[in-house]
N, C-alpha and C. Protein backbone atom coordinates (compact mmCIF):
# COMPACT_ATOMS: atom_id res chain seq x y z
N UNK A 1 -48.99 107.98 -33.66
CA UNK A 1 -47.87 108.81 -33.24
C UNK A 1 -46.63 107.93 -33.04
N UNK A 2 -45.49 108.24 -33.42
CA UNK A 2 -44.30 107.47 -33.66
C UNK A 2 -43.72 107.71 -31.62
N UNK A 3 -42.84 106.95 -31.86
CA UNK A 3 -42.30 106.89 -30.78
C UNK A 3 -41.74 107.58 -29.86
N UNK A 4 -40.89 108.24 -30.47
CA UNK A 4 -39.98 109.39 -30.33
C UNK A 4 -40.78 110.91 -30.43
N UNK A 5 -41.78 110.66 -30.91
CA UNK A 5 -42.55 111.60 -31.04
C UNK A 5 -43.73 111.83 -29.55
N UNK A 6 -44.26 110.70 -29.21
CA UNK A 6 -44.95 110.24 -27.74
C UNK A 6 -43.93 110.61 -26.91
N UNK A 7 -42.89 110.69 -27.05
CA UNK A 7 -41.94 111.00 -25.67
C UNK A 7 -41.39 112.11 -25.50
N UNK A 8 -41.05 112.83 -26.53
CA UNK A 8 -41.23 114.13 -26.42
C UNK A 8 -42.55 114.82 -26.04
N UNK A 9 -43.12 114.58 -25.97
CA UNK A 9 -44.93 114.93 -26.15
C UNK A 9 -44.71 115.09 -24.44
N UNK A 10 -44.24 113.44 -24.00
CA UNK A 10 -44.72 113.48 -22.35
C UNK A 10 -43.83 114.29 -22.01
N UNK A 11 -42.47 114.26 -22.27
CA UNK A 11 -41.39 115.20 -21.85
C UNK A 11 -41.43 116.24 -21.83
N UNK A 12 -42.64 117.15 -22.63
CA UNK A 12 -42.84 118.21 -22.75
C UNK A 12 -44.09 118.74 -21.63
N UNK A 13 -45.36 118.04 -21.83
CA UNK A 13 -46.17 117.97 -21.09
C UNK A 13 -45.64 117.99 -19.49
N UNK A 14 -44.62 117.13 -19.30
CA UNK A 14 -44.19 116.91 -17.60
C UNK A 14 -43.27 118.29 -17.15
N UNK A 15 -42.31 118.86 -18.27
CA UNK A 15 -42.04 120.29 -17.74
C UNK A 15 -43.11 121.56 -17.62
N UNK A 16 -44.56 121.38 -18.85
CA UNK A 16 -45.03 122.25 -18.37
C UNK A 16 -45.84 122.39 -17.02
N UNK A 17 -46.57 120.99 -16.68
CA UNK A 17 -46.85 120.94 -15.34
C UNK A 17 -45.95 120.62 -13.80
N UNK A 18 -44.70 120.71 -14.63
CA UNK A 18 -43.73 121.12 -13.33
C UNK A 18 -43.64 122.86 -13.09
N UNK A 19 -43.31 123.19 -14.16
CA UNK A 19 -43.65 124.72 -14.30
C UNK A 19 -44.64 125.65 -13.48
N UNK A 20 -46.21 125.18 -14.22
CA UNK A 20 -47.02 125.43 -13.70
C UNK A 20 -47.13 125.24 -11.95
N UNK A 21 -47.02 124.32 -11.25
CA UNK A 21 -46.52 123.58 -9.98
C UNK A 21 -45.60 124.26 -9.31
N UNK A 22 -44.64 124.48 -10.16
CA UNK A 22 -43.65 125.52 -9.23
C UNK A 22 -43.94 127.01 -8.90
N UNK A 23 -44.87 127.54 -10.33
CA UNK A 23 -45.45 128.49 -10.25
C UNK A 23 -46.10 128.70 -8.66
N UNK A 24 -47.32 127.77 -8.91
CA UNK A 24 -48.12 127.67 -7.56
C UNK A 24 -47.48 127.82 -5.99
N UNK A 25 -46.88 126.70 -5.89
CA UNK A 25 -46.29 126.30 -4.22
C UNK A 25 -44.65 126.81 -4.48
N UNK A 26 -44.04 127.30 -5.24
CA UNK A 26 -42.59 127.19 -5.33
C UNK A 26 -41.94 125.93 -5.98
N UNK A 27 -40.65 125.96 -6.18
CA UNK A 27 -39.85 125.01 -6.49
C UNK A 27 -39.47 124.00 -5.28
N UNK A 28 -39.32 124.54 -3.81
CA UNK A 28 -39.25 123.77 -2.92
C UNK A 28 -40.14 122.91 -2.34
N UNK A 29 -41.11 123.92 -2.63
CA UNK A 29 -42.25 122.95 -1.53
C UNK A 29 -43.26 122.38 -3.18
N UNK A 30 -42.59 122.05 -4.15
CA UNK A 30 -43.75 120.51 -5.01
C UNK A 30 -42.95 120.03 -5.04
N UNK A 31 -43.51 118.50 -5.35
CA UNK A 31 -43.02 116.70 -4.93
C UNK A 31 -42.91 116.19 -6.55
N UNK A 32 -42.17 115.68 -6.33
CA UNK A 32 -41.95 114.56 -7.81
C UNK A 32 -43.43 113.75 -8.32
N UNK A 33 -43.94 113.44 -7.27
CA UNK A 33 -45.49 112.82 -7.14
C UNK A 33 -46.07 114.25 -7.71
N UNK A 34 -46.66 114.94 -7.31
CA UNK A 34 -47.56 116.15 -7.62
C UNK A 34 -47.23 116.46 -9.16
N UNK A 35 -45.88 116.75 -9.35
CA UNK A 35 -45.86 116.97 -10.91
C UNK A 35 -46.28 115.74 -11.70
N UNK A 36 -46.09 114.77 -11.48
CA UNK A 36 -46.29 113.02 -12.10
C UNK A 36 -47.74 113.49 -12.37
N UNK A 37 -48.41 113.79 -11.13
CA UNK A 37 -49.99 113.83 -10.83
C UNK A 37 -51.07 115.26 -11.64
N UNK A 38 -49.91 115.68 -11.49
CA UNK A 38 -50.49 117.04 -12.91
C UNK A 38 -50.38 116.97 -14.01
N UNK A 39 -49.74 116.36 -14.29
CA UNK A 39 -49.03 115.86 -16.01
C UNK A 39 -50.35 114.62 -16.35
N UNK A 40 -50.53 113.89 -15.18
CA UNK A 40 -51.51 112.67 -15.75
C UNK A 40 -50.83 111.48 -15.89
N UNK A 41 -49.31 111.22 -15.52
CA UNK A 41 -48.56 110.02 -15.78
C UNK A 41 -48.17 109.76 -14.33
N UNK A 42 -47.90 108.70 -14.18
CA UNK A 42 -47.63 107.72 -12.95
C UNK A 42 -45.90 108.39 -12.49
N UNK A 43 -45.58 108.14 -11.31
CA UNK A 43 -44.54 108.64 -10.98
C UNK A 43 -42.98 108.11 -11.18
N UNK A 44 -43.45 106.82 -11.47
CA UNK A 44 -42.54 105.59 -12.33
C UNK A 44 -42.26 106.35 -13.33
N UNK A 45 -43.28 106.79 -13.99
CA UNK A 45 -43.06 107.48 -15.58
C UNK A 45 -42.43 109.07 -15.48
N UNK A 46 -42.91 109.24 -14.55
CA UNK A 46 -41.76 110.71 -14.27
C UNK A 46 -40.52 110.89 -13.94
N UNK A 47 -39.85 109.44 -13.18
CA UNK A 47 -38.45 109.19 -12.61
C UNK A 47 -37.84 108.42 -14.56
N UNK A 48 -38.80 108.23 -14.96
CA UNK A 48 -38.42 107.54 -16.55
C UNK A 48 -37.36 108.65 -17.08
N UNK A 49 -37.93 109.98 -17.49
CA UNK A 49 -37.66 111.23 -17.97
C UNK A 49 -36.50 111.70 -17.47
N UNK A 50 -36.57 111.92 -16.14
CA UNK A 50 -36.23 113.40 -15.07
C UNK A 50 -35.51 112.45 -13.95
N UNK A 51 -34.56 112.67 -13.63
CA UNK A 51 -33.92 111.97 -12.18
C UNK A 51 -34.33 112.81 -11.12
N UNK A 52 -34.73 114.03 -11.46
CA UNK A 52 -35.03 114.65 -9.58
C UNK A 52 -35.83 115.92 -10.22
N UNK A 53 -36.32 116.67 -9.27
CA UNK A 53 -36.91 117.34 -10.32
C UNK A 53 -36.00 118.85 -10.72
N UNK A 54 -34.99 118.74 -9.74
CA UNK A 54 -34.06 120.00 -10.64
C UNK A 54 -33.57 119.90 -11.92
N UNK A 55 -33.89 118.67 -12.39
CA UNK A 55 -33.92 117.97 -14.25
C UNK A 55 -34.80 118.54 -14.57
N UNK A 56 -36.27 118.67 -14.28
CA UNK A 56 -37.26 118.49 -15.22
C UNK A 56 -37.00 120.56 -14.90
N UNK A 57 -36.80 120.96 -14.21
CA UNK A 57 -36.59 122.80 -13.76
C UNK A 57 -35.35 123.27 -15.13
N UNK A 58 -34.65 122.47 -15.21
CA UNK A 58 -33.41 122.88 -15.75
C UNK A 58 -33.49 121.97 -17.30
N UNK A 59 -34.34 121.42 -18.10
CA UNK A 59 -34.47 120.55 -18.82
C UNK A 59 -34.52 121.53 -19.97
N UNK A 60 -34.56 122.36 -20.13
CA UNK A 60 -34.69 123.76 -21.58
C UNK A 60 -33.36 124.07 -21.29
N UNK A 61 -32.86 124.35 -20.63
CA UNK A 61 -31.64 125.04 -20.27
C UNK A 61 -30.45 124.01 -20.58
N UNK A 62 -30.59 122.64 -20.02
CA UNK A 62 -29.79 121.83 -20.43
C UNK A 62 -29.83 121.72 -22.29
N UNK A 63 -30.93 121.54 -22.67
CA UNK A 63 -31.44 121.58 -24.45
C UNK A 63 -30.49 122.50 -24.89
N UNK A 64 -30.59 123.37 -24.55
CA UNK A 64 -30.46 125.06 -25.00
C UNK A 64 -28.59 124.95 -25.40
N UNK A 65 -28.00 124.42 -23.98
CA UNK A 65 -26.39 124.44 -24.01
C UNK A 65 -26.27 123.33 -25.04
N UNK A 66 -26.74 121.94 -24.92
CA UNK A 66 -26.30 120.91 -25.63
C UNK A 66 -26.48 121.07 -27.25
N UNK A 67 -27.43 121.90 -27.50
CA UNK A 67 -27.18 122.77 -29.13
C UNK A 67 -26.19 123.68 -29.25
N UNK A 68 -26.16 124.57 -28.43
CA UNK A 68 -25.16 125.55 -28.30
C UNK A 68 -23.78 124.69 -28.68
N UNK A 69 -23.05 123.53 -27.60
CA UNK A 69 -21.85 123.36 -28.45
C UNK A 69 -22.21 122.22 -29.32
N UNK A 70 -23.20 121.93 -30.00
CA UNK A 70 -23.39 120.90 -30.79
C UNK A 70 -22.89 121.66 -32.18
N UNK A 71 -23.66 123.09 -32.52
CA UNK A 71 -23.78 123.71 -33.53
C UNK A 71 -22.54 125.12 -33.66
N UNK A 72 -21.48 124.69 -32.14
CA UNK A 72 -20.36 125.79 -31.99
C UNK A 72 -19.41 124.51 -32.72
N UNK A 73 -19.52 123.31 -32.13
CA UNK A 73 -18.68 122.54 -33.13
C UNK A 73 -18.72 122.09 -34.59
N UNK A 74 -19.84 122.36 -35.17
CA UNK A 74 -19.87 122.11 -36.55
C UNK A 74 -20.01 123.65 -37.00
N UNK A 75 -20.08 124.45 -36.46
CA UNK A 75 -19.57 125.71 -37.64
C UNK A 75 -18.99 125.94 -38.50
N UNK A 76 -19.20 126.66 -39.31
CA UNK A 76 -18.47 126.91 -40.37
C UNK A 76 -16.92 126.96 -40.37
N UNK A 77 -15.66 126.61 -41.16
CA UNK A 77 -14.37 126.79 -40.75
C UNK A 77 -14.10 128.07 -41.22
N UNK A 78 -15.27 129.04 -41.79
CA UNK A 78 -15.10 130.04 -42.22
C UNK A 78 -15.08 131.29 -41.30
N UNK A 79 -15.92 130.43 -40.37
CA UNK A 79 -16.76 131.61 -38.94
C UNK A 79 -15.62 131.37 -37.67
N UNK A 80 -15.04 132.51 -37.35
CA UNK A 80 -14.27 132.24 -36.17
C UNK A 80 -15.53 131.80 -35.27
N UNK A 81 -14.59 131.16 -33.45
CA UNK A 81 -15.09 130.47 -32.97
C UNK A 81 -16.24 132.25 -32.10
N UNK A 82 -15.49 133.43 -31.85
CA UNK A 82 -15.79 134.19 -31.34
C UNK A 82 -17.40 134.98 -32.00
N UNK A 83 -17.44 134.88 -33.50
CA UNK A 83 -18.50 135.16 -34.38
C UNK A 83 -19.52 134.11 -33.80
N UNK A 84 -19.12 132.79 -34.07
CA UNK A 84 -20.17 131.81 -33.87
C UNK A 84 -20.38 131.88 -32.40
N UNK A 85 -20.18 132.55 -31.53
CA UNK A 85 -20.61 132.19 -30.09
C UNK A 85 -21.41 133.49 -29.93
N UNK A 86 -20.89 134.62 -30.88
CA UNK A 86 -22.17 135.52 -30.93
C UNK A 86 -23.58 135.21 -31.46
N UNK A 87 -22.76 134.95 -32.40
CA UNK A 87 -24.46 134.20 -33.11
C UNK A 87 -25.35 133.31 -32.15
N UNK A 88 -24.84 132.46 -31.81
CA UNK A 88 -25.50 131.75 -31.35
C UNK A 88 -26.38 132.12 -30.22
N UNK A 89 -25.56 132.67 -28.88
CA UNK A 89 -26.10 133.39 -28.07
C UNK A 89 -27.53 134.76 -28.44
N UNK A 90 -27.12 134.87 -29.76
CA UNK A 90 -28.71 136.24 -29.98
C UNK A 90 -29.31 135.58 -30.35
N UNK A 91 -29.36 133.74 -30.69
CA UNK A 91 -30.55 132.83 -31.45
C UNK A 91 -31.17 132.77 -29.86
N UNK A 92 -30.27 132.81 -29.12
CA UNK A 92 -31.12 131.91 -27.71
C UNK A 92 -31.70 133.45 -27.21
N UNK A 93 -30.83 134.41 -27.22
CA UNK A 93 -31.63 135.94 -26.45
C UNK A 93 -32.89 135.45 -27.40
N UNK A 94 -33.02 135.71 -29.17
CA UNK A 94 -34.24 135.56 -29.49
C UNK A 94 -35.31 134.52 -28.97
N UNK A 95 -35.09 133.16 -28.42
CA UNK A 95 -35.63 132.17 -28.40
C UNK A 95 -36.56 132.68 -26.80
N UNK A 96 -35.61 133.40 -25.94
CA UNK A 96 -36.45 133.85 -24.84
C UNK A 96 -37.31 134.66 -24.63
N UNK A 97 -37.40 135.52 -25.84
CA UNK A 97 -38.27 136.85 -26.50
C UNK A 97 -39.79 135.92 -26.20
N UNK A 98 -39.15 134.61 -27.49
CA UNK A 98 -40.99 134.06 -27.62
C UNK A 98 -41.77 133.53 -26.16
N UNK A 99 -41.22 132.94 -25.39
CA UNK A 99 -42.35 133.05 -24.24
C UNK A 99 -41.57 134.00 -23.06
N UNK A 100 -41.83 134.98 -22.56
CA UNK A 100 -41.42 135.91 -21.99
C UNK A 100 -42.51 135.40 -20.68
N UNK A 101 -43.33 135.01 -20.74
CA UNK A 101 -44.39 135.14 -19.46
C UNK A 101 -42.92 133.17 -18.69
N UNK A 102 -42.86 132.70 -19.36
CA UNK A 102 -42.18 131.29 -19.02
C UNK A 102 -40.82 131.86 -18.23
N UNK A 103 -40.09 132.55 -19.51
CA UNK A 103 -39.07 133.26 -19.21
C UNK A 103 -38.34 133.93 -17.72
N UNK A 104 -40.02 134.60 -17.50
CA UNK A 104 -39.85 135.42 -15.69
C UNK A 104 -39.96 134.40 -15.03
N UNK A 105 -40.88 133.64 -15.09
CA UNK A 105 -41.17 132.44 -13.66
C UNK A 105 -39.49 132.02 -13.91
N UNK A 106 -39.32 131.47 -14.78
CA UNK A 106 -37.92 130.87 -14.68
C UNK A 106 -36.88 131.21 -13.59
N UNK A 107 -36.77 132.72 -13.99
CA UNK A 107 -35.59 133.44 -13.42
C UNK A 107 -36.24 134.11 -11.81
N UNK A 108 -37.54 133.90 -11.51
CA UNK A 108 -38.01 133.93 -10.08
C UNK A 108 -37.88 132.91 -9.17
N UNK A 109 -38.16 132.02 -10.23
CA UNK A 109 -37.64 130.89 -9.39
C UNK A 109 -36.46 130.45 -8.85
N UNK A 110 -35.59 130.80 -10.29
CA UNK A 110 -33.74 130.95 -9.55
C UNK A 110 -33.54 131.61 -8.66
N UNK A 111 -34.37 132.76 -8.43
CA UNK A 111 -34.18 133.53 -7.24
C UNK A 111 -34.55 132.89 -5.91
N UNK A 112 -35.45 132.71 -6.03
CA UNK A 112 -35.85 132.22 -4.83
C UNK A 112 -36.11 130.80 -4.53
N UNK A 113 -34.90 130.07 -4.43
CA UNK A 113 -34.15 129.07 -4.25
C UNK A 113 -32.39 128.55 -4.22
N UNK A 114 -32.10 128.74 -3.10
CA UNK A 114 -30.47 128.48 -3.17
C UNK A 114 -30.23 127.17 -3.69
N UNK A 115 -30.95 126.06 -3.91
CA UNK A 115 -30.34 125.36 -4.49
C UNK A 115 -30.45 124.97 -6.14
N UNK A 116 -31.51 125.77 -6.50
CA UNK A 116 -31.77 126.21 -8.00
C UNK A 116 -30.71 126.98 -8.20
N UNK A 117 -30.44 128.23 -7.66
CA UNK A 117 -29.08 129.23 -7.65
C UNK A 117 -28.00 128.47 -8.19
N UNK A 118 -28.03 127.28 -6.83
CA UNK A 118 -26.09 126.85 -6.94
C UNK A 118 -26.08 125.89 -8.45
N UNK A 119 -27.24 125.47 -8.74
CA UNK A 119 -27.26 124.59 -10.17
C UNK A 119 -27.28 125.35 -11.60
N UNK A 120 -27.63 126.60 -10.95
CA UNK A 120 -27.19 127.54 -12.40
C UNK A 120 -26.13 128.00 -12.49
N UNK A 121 -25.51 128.39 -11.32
CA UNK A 121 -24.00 128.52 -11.55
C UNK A 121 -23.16 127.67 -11.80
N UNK A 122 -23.61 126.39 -11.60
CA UNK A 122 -22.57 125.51 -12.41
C UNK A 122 -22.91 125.40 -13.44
N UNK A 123 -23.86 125.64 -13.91
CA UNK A 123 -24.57 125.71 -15.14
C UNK A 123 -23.90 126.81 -16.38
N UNK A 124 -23.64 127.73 -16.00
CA UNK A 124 -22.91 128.78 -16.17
C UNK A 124 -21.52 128.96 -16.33
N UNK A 125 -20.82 128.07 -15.57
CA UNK A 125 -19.43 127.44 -15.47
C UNK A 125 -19.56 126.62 -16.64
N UNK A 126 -20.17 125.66 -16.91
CA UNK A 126 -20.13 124.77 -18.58
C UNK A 126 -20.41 125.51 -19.89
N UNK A 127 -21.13 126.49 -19.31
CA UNK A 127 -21.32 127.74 -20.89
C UNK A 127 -19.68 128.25 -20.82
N UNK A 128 -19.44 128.97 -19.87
CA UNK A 128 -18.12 129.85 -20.02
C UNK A 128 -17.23 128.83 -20.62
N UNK A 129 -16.54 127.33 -19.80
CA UNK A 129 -15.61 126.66 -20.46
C UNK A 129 -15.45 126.05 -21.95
N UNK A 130 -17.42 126.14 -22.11
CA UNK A 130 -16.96 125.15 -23.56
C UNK A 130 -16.91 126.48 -24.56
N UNK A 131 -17.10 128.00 -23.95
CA UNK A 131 -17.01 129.01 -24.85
C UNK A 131 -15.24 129.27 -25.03
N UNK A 132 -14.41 128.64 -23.80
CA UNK A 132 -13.11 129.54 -23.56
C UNK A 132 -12.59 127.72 -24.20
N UNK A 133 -12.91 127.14 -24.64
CA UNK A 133 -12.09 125.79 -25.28
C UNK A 133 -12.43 125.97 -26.90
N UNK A 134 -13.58 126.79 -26.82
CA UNK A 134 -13.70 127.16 -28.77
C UNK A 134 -12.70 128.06 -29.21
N UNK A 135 -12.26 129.24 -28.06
CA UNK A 135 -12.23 129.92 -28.37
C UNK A 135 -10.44 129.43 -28.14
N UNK A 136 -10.13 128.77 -27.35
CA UNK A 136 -8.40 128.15 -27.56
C UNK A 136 -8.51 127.76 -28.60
N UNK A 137 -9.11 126.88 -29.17
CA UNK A 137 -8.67 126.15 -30.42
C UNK A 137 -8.60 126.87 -31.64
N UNK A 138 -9.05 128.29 -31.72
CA UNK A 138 -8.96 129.21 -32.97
C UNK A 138 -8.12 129.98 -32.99
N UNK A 139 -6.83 129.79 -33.77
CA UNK A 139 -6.04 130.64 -33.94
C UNK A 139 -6.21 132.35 -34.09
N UNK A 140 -7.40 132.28 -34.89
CA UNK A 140 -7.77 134.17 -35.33
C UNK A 140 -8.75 134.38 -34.06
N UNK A 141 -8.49 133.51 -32.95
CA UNK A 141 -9.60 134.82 -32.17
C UNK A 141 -8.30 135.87 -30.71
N UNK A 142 -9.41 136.99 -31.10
CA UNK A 142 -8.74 137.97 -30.91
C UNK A 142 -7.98 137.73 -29.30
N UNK A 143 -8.68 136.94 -28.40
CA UNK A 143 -7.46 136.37 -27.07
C UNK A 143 -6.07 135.79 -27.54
N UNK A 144 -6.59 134.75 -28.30
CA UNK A 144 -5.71 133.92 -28.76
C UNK A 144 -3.54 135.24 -28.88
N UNK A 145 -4.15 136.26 -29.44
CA UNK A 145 -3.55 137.34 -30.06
C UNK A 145 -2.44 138.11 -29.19
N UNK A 146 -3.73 138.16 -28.10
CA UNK A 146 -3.33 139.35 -26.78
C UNK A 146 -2.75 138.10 -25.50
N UNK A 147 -2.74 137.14 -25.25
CA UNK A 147 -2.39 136.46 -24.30
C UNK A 147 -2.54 134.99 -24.37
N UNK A 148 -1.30 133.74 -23.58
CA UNK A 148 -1.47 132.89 -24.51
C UNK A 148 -2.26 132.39 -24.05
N UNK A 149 -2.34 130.81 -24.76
CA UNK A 149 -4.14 130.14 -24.71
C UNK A 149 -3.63 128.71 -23.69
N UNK A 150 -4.17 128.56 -22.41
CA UNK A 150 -5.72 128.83 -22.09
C UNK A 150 -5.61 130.15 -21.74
N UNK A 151 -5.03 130.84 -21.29
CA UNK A 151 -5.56 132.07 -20.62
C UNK A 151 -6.31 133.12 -21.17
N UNK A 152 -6.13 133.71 -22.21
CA UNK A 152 -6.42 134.82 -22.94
C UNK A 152 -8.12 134.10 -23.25
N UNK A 153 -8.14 132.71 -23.59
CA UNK A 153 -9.44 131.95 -23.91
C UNK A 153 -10.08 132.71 -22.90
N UNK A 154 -10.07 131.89 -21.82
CA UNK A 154 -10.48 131.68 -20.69
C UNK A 154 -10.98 133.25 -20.07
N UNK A 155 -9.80 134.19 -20.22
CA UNK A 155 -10.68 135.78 -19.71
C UNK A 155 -11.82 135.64 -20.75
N UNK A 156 -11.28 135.63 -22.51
CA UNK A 156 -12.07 136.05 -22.63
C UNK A 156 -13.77 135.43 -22.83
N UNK A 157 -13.91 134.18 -22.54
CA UNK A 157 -15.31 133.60 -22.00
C UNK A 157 -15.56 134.12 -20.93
N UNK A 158 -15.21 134.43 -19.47
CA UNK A 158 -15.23 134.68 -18.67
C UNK A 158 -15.97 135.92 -18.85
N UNK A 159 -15.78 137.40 -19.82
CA UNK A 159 -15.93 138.44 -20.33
C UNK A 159 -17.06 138.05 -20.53
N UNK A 160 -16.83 137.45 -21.86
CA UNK A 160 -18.79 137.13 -22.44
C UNK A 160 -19.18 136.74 -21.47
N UNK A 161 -19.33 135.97 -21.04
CA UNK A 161 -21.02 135.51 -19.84
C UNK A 161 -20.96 136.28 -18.81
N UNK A 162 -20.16 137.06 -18.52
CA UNK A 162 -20.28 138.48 -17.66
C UNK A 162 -21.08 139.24 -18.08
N UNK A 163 -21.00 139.47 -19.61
CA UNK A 163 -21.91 140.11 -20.15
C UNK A 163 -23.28 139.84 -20.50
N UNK A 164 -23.23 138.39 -20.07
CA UNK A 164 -24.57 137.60 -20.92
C UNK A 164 -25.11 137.96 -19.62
N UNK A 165 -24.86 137.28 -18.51
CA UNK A 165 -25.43 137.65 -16.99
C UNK A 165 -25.91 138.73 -16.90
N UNK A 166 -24.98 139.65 -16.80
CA UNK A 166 -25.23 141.26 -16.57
C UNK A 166 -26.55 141.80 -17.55
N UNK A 167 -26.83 141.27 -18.58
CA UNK A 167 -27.98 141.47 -19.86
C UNK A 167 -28.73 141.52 -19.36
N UNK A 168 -28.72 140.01 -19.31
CA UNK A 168 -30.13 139.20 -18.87
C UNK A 168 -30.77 139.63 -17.39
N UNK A 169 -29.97 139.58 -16.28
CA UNK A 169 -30.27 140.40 -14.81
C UNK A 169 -31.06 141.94 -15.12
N UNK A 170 -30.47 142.88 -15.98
CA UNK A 170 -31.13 143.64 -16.51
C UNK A 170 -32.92 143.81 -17.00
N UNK A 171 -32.52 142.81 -18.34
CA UNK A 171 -33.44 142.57 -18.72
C UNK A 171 -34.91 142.08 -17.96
N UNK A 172 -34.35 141.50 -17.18
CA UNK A 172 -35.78 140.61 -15.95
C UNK A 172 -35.70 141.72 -15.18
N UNK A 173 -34.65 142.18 -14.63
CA UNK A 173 -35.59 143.48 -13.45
C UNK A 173 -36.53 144.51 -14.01
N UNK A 174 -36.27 144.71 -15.40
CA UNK A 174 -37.24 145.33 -16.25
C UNK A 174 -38.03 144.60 -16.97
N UNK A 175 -38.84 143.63 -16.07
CA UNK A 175 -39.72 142.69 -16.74
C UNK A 175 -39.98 141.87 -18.08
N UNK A 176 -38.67 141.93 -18.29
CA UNK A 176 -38.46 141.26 -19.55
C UNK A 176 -39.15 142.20 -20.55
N UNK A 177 -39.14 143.26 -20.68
CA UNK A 177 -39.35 144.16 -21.94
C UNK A 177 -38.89 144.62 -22.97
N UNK A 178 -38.50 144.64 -23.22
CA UNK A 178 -38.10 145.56 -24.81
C UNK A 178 -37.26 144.02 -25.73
N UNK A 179 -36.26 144.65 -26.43
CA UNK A 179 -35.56 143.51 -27.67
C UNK A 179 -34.30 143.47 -26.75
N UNK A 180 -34.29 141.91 -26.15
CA UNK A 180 -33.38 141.55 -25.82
C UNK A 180 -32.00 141.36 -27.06
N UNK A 181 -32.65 140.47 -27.98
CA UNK A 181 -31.59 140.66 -29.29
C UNK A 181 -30.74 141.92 -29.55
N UNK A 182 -31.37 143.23 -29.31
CA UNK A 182 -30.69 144.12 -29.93
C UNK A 182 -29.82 144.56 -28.42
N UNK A 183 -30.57 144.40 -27.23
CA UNK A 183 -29.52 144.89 -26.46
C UNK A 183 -28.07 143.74 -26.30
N UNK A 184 -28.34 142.20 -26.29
CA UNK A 184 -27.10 141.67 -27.13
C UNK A 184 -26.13 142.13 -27.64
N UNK A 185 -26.75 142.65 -28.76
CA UNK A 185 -26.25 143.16 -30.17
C UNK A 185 -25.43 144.27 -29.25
N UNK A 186 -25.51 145.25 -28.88
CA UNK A 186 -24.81 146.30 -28.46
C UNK A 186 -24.36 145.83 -27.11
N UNK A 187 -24.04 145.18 -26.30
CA UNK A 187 -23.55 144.42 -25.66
C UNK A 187 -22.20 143.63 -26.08
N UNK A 188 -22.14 143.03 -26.99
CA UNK A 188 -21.11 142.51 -27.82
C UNK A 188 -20.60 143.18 -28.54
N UNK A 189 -21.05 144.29 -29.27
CA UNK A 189 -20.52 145.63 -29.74
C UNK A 189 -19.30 145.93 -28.60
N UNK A 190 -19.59 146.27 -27.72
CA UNK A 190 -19.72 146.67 -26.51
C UNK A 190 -18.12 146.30 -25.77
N UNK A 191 -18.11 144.83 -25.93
CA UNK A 191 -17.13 143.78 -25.73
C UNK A 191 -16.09 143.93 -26.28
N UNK A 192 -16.48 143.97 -27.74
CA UNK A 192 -15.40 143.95 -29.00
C UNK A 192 -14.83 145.28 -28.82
N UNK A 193 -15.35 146.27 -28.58
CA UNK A 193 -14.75 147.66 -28.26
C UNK A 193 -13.59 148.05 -27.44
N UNK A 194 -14.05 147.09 -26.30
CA UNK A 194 -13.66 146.82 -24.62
C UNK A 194 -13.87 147.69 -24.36
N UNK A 195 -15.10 147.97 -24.47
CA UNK A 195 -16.12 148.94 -23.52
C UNK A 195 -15.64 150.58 -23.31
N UNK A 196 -15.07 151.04 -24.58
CA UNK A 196 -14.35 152.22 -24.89
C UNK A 196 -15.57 153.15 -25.58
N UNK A 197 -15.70 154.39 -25.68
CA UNK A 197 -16.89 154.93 -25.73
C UNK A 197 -17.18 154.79 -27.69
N UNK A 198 -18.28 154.81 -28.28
CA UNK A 198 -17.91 154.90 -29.49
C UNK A 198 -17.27 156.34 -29.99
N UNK A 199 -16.48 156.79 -31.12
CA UNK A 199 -15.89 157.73 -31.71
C UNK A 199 -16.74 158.57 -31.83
N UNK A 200 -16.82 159.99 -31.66
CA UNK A 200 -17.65 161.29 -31.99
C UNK A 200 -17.51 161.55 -33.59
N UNK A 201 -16.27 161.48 -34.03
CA UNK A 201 -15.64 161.50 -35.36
C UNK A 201 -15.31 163.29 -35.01
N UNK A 202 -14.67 163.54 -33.58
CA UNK A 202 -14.32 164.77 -33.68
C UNK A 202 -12.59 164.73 -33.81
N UNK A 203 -12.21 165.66 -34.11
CA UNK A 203 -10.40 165.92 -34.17
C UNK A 203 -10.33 165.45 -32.11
């Protein structure tokens, strides 16, 4: 096994038995030791990875954004910045579809922990800005149009992850059921509309 390949392996292995761990006792009450000790690696080797363990809690989520503007900055120059931040966002609604049982603990756990809370909201604050700095730098997006830039950016990221929040809160109080993708999909419909009813096609 190559190198890079062993370390992802442990890196992976050490979030699922942090997971599991938090599952059990909560996020507050397990130790940096206990996850080290469930995983099977020494605790040296867990501070290697993870600086605390709201890293190894937040370690998908961090992944998740650092693609997000990796692949918002190499987009197409064809794709406004507002298209590509749709897109992208229904790759990740899809990506949460596939483990849905991971998915809930996740967002139980945000709950029930204020200081998991206050790290997703800043967390949340770096989605909105690097969405409202794509979205300054594109001349054809539709803020850009209606108000000048930063501002018009800036509502309108602010808008989207209002909406992404509001989804997703949804979605988990209803146990994560049905196609998150498609409620997205009409969600951003939704946006682009500004939330105006669709047309009857009556006089």
């Amino acid at each position: 096994m190559k190198r890079e390949e062993k370390k992802g392996r442990t890196r992976a292995e050490l979030s699922a038995a942090a997971h599991e761990l938090f599952a059990e006792v909560g996020f507050d009450s397990a130790t940096a030791d206990a996850i080290a000790d469930r995983a099977g690696v020494s605790r040296r080797t867990f501070f290697r990875y993870f600086e605390t363990k709201e890293a190894v809690f937040f370690a998908d989520d961090e992944a998740r954004f650092a693609r997000f503007e990796r692949e918002l900055a190499e987009r197409s120059k064809d794709e406004t910045a507002f298209a590509a931040v749709r897109r992208l966002l229904l790759e990740l609604a899809g990506e949460l579809m596939l483990d849905r049982k991971r998915a809930r603990l996740h967002h139980r756990l945000l709950a029930s922990s204020k200081s998991l809370s206050a790290h997703d909201l800043e967390l949340d604050m770096r989605w909105e800005a690097a969405i409202a700095e794509a979205l300054a730098k594109d001349p054809r997006s539709a803020a850009a149009a209606l108000l000048p830039a930063p501002l018009g950016a800036k509502m309108m990221a602010g808008a989207i992850m209002g909406v992404v929040r509001a989804g997703l809160r949804d979605w988990f109080e209803g146990g994560a059921r049905g196609d998150l993708v498609e409620r997205a999909q009409f969600a951003f419909q939704a946006l682009e509309n500004g939330f105006r009813p669709a047309s009857t096609g009556r006089a």
